[in-house]
C-alpha atoms as a PDB file:
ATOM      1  CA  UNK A   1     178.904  57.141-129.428  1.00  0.00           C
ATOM      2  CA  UNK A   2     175.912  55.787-127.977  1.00  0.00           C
ATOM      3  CA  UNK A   3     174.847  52.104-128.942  1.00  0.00           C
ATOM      4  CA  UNK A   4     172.688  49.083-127.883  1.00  0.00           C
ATOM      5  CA  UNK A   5     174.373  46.423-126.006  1.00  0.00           C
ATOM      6  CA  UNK A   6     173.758  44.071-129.100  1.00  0.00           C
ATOM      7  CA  UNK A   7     175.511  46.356-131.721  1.00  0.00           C
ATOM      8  CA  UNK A   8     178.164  47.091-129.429  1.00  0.00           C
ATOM      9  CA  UNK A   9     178.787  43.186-128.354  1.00  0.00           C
ATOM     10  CA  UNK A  10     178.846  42.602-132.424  1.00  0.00           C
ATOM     11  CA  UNK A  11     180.862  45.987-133.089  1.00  0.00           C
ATOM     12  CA  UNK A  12     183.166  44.213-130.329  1.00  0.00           C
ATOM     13  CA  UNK A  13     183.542  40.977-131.462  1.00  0.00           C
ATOM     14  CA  UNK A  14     183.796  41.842-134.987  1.00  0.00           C
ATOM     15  CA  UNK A  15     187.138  44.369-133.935  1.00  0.00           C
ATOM     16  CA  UNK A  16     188.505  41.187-132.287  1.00  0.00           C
ATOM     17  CA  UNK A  17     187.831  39.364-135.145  1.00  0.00           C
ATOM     18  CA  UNK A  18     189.746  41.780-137.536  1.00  0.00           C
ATOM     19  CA  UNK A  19     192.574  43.382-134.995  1.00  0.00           C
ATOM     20  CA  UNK A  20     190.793  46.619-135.005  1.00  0.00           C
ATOM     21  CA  UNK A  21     190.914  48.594-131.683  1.00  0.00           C
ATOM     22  CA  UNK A  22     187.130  49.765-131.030  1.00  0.00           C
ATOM     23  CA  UNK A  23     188.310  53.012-129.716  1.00  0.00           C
ATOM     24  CA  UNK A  24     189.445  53.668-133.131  1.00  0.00           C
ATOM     25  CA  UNK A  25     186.082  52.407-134.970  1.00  0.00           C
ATOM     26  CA  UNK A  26     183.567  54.433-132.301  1.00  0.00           C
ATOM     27  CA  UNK A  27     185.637  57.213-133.383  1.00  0.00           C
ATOM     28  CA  UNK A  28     185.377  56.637-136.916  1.00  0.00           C
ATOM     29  CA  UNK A  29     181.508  55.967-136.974  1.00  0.00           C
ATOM     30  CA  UNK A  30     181.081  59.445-134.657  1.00  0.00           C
ATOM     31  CA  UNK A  31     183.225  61.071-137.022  1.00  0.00           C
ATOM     32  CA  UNK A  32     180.784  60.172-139.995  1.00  0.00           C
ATOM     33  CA  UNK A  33     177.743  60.963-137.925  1.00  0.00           C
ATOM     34  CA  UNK A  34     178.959  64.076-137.192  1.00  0.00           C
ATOM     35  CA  UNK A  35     179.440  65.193-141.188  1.00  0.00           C
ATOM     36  CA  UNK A  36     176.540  62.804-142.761  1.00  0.00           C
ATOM     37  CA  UNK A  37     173.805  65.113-142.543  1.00  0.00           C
ATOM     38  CA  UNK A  38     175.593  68.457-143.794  1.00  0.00           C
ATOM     39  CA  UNK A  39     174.861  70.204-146.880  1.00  0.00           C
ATOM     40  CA  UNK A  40     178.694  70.055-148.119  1.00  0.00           C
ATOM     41  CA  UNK A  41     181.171  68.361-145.585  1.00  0.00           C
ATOM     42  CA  UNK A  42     183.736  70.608-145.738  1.00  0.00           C
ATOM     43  CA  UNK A  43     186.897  68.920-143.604  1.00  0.00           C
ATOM     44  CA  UNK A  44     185.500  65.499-143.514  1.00  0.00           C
ATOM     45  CA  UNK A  45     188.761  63.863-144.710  1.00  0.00           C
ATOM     46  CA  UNK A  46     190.875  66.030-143.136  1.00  0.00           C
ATOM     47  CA  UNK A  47     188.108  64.933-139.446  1.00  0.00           C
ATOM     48  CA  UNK A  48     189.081  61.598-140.740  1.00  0.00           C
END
């Protein structure tokens, strides 16, 4: 997932903050993108 240095420094530091790998949350947010503009999102909790 592509972001701006800034919003990845904060996505960063907020993981840290929380003990939340940012491998895991870049996949999560991707995930979303992927199904957020479909008509029905068929799978998206099973993608999640």
């Amino acid at each position: 997932m592509t972001l701006a240095d800034d919003d990845r420094q904060l996505l960063r530091a907020l993981c840290e903050q929380h003990d939340v790998r940012l491998d895991k949350v870049l996949k999560l947010l991707e995930t979303v993108r992927d199904y957020e503009l479909m008509d029905r999102p068929t799978g998206f909790y099973d993608a999640l």
